[in-house]
C-alpha atoms as a PDB file:
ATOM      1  CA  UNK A   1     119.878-184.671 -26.410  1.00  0.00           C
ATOM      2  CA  UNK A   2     117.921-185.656 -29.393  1.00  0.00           C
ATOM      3  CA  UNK A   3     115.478-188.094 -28.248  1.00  0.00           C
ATOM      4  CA  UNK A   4     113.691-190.134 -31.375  1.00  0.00           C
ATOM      5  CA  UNK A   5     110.419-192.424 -30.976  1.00  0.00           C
ATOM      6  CA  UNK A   6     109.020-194.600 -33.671  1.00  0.00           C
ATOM      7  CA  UNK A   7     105.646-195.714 -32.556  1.00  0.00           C
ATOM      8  CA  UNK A   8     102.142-196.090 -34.262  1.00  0.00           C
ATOM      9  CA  UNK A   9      98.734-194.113 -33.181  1.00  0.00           C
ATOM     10  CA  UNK A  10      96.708-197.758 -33.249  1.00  0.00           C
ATOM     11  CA  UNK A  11      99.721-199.256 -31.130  1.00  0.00           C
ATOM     12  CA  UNK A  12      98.322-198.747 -27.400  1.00  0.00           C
ATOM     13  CA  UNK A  13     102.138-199.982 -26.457  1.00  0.00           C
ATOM     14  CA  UNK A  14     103.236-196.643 -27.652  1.00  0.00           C
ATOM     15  CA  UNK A  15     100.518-194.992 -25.932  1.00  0.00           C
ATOM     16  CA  UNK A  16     101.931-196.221 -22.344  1.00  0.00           C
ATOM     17  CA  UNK A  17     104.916-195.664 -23.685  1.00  0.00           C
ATOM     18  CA  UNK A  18     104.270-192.059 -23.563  1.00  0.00           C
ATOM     19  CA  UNK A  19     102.779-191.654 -20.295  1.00  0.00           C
ATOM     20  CA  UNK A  20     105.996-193.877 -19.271  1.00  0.00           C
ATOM     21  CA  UNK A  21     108.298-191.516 -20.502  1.00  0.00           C
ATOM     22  CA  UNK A  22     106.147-188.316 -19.485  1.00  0.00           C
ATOM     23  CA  UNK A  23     106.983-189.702 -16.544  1.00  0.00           C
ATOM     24  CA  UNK A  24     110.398-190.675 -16.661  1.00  0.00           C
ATOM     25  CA  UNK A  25     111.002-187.028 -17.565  1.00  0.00           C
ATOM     26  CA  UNK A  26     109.251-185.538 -14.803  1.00  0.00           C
ATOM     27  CA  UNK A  27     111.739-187.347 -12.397  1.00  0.00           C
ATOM     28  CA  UNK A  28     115.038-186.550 -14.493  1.00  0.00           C
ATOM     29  CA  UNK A  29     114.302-183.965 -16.557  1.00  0.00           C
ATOM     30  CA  UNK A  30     116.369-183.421 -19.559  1.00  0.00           C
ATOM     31  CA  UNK A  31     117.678-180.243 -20.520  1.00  0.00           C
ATOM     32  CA  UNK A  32     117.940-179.026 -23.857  1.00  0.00           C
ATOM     33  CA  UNK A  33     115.782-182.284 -25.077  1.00  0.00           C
ATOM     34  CA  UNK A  34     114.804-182.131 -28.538  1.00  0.00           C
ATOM     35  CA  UNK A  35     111.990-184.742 -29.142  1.00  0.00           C
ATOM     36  CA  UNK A  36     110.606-186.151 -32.198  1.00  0.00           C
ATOM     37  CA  UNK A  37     107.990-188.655 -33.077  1.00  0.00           C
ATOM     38  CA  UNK A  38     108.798-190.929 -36.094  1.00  0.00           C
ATOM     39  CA  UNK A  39     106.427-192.969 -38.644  1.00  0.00           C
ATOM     40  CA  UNK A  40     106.245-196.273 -38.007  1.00  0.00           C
ATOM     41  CA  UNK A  41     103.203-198.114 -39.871  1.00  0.00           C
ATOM     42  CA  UNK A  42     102.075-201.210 -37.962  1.00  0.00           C
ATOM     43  CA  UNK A  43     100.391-202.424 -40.874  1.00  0.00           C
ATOM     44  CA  UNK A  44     102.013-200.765 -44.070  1.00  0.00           C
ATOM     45  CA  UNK A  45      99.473-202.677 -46.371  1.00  0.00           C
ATOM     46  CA  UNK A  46      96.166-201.722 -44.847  1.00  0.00           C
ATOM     47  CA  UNK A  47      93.962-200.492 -47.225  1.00  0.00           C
ATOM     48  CA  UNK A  48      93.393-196.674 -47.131  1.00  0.00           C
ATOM     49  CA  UNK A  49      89.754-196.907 -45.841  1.00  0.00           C
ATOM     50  CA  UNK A  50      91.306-199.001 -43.140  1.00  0.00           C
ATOM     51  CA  UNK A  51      89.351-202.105 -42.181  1.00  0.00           C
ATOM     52  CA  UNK A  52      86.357-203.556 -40.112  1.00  0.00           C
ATOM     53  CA  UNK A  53      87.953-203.947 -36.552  1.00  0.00           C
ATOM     54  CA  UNK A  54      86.768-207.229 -35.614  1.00  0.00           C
ATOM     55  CA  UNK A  55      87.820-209.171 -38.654  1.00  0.00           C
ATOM     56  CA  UNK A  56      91.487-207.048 -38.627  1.00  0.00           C
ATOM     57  CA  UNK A  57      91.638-208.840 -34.847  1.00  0.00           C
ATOM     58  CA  UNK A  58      90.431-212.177 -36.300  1.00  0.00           C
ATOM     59  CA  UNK A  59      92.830-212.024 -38.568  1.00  0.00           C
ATOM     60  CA  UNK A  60      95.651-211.031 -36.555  1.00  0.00           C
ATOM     61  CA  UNK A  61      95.330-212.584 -33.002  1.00  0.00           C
ATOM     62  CA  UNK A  62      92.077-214.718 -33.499  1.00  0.00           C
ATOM     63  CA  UNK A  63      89.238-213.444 -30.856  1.00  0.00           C
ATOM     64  CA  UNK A  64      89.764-215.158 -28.094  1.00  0.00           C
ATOM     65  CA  UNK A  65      93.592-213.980 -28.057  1.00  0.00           C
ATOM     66  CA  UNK A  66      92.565-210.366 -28.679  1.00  0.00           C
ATOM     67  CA  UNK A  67      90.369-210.263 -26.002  1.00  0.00           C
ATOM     68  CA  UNK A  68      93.127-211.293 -23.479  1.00  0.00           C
ATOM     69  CA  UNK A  69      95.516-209.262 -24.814  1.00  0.00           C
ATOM     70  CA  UNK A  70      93.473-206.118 -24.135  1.00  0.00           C
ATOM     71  CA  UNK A  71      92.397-207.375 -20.789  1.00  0.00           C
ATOM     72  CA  UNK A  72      95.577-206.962 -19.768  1.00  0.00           C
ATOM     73  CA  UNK A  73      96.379-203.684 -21.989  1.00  0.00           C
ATOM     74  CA  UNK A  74      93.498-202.049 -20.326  1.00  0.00           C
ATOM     75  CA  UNK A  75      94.886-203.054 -16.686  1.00  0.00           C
ATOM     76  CA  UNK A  76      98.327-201.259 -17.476  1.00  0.00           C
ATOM     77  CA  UNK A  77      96.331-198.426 -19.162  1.00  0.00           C
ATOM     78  CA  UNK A  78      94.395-197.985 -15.796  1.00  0.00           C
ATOM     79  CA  UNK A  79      97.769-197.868 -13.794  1.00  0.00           C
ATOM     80  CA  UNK A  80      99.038-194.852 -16.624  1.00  0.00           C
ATOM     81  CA  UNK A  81      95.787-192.799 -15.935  1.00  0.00           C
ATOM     82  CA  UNK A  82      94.353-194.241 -19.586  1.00  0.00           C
ATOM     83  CA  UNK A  83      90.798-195.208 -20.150  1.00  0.00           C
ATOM     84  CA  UNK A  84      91.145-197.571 -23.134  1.00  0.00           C
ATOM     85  CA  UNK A  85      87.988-197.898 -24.464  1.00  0.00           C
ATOM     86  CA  UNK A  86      88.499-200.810 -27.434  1.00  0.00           C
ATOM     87  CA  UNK A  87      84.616-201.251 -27.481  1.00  0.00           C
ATOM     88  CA  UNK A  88      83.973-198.142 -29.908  1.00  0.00           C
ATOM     89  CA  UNK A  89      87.128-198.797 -32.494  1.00  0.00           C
ATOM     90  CA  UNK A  90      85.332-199.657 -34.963  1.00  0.00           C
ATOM     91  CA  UNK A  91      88.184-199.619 -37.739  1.00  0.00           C
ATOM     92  CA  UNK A  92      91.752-200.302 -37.753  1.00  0.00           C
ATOM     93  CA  UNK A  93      92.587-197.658 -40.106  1.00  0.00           C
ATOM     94  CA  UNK A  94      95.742-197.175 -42.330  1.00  0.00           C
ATOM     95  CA  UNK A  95      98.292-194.750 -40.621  1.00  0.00           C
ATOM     96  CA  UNK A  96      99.788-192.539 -43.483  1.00  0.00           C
ATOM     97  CA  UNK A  97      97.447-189.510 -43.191  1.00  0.00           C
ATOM     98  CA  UNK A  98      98.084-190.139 -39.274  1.00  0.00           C
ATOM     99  CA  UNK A  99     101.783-189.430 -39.492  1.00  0.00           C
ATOM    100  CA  UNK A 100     101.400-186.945 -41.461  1.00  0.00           C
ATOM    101  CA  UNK A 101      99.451-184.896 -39.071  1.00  0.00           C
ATOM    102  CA  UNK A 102     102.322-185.463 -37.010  1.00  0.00           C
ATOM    103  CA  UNK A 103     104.483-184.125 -39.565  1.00  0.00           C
ATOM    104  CA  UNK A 104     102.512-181.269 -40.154  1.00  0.00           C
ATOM    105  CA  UNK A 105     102.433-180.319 -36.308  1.00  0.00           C
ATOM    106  CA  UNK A 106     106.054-181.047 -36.008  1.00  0.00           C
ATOM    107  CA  UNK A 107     106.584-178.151 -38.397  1.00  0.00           C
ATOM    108  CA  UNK A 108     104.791-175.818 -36.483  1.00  0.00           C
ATOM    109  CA  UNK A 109     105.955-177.050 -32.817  1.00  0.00           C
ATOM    110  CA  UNK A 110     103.298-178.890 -32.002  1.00  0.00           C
ATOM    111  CA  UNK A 111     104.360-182.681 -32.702  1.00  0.00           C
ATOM    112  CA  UNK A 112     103.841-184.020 -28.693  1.00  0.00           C
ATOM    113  CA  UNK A 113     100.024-182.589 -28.524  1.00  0.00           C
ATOM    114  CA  UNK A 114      99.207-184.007 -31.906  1.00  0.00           C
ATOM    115  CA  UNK A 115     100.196-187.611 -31.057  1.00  0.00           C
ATOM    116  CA  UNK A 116      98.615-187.040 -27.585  1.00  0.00           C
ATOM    117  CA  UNK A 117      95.246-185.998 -29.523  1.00  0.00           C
ATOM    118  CA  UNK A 118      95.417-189.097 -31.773  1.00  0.00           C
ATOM    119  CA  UNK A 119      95.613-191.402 -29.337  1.00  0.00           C
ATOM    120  CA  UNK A 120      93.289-189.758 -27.282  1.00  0.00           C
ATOM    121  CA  UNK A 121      90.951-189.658 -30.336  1.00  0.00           C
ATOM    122  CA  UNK A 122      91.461-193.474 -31.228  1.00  0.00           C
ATOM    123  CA  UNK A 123      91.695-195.063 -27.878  1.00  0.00           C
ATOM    124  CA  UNK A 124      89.704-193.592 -26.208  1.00  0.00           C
ATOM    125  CA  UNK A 125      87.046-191.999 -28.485  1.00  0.00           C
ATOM    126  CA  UNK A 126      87.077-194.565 -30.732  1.00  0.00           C
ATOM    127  CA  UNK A 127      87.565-192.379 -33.813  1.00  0.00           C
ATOM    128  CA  UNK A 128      88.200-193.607 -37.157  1.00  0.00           C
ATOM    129  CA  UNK A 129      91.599-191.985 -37.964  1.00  0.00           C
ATOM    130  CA  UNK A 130      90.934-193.159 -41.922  1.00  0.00           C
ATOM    131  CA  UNK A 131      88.441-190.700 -42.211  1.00  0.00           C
ATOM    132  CA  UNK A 132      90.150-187.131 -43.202  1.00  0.00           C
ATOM    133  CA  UNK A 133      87.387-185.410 -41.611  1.00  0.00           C
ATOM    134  CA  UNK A 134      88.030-186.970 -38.417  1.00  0.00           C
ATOM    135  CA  UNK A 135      91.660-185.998 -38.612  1.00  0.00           C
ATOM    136  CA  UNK A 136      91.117-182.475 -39.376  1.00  0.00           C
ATOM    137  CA  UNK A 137      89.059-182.316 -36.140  1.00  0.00           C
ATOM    138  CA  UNK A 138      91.947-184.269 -34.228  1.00  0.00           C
ATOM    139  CA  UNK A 139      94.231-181.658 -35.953  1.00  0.00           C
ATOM    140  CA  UNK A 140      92.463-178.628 -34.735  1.00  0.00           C
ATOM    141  CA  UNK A 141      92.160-180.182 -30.914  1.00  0.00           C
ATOM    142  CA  UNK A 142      95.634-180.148 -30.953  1.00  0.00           C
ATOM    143  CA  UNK A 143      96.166-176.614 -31.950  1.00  0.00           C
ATOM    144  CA  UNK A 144      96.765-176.920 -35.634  1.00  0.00           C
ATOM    145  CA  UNK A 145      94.368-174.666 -38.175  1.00  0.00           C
ATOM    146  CA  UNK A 146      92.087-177.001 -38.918  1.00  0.00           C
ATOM    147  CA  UNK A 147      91.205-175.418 -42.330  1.00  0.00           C
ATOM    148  CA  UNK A 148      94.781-175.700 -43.471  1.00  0.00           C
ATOM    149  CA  UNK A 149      94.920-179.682 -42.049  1.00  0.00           C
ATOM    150  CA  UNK A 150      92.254-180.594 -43.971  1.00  0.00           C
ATOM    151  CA  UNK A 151      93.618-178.889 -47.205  1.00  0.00           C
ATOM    152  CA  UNK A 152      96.888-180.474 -46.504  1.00  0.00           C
ATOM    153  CA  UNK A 153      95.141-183.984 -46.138  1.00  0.00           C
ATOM    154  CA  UNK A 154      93.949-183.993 -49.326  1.00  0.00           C
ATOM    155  CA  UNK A 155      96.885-182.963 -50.732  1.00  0.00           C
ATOM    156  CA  UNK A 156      99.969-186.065 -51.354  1.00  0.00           C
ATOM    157  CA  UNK A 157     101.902-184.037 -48.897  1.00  0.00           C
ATOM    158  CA  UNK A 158     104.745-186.299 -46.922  1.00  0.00           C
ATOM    159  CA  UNK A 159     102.856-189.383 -48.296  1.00  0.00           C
ATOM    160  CA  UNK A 160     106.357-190.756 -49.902  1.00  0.00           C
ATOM    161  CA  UNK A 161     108.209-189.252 -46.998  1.00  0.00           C
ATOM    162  CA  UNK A 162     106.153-191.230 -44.349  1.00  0.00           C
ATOM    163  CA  UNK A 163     106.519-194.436 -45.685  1.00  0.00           C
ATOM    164  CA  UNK A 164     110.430-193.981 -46.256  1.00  0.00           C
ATOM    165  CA  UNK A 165     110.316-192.855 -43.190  1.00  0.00           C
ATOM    166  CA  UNK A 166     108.734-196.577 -41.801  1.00  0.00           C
ATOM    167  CA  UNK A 167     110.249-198.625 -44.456  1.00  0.00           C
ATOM    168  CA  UNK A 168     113.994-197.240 -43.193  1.00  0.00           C
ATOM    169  CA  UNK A 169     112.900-198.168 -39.337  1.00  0.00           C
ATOM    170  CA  UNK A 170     111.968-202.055 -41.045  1.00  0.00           C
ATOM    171  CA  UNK A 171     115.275-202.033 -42.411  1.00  0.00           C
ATOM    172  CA  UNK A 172     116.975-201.147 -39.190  1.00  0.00           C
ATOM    173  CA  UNK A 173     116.201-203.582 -37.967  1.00  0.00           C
ATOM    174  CA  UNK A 174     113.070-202.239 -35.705  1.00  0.00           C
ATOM    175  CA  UNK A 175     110.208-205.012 -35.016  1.00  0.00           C
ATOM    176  CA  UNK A 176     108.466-203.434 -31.716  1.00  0.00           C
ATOM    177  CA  UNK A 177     107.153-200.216 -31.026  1.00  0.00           C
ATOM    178  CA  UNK A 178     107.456-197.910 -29.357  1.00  0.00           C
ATOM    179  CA  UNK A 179     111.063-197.489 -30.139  1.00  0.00           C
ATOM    180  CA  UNK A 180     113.290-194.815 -28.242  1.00  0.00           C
ATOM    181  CA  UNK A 181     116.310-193.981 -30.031  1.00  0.00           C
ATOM    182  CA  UNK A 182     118.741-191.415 -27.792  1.00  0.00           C
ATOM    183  CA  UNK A 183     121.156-189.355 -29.757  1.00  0.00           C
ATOM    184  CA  UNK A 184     121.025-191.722 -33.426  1.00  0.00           C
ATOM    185  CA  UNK A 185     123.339-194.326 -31.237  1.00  0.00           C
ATOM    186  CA  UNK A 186     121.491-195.699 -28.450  1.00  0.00           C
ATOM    187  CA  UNK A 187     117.687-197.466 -28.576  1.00  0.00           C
ATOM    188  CA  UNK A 188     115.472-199.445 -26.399  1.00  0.00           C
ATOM    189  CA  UNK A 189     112.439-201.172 -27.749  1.00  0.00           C
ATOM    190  CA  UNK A 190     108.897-201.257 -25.401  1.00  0.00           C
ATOM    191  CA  UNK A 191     106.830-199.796 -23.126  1.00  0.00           C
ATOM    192  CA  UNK A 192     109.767-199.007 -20.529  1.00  0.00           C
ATOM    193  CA  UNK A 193     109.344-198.100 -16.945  1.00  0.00           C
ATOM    194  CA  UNK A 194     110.711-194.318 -16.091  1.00  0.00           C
ATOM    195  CA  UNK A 195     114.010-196.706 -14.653  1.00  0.00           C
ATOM    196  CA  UNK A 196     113.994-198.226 -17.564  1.00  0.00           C
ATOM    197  CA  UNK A 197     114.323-195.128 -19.794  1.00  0.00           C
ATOM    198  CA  UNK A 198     117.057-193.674 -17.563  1.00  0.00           C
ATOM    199  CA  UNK A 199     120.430-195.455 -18.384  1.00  0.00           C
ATOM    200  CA  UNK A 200     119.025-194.365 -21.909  1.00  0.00           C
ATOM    201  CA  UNK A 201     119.135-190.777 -20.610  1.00  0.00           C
ATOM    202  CA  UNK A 202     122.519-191.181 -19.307  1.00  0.00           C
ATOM    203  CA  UNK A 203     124.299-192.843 -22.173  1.00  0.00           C
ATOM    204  CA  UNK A 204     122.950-190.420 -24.462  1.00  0.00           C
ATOM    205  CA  UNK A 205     123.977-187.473 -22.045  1.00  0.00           C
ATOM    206  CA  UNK A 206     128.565-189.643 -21.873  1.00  0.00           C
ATOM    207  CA  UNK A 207     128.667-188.801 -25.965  1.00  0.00           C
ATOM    208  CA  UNK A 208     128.175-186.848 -28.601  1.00  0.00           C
ATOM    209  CA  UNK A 209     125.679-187.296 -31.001  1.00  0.00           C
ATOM    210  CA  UNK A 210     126.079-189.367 -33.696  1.00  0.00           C
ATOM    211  CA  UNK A 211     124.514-188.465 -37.285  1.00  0.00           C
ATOM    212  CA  UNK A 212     121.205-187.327 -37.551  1.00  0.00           C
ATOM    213  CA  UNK A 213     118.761-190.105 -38.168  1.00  0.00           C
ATOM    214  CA  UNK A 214     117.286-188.122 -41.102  1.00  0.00           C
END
């Protein structure tokens, strides 16, 4: 089964989402599972330095909103064993150079712990994922050289392929993230719950595949 997730590294959504489906896997395991993380860019207009967080929340929700919204995003975080720590984001940072790690680690089998270590590294360390330094280190935590990270960061590397990659999930029609997509035929948008997740599994598991996503 070929099991395809667009989510963004600054959506905490998608990171419950993960521990969600961590779980959902550890009580019906999937054989032969192929898993792969697609680019989604919350915000496909940030500026490449990213912004100042508490004007991008202004902005966006208004402060008062914000701060209930991540009252109760840090409840369900507790629940999936995730310290959310919003207080040291100091930046919401554009996401291309994100993905691309993903990419990059995708290439070389190591997709799932590079998303893990971005999250970790944004959510909960409050690192500024515009800064290509910061990356490289995020890179190397999650097994990747961190030499060659950095000198693919600076290259234009998967830039174009990134955004394609986001810009075709806008035009399918995808508004919410995280986004699991079973087989190229079957989705379900949000943070499910492991029971959630399972007729997923099993309609995916009645037919064959349909064409690759790309």
């Amino acid at each position: 089964m070929q099991l395809d997730i667009f989510s963004d590294v600054i959506c905490p959504w998608c990171y419950i989402g993960k521990r969600r489906l961590e779980r959902a896997l550890a009580e019906r395991p999937q054989p032969d599972l192929a898993l792969r993380w697609r680019a989604f860019q919350l915000n496909p207009d940030m500026p490449a330095a990213g912004m100042e967080r508490l004007a991008y929340l202004t902005a966006k929700f208004g402060h008062a909103r914000a701060e209930q919204i991540y009252t109760t995003i840090r409840q369900v975080g507790e629940l999936e064993g995730i310290p959310f720590r919003f207080d040291r984001i100091e930046r919401t940072p554009n996401t291309v150079d994100a993905h691309r790690l993903i990419r990059l680690a995708g290439m070389v089998g190591l997709q799932d712990q590079m998303v893990e270590q971005l999250f970790q590294a944004y959510f909960v360390d409050g690192r500024n994922l515009s800064d290509r330094q910061a990356l490289a280190d995020v890179a190397g935590a999650a097994g990747v050289d961190r030499s060659e990270a950095s000198e693919y960061l600076a290259s234009t590397a998967n830039v174009a392929e990134v955004r394609a990659e986001s810009d075709f999930a806008y035009k399918a029609g995808i508004t919410g993230v995280p986004c699991f997509i079973a087989n190229g035929q079957y989705a379900i948008s949000g943070a499910q719950e492991p029971e959630g997740l399972f007729p997923l599994f099993d309609l995916a598991r009645q037919r064959e595949p349909a064409a690759s996503l790309g």
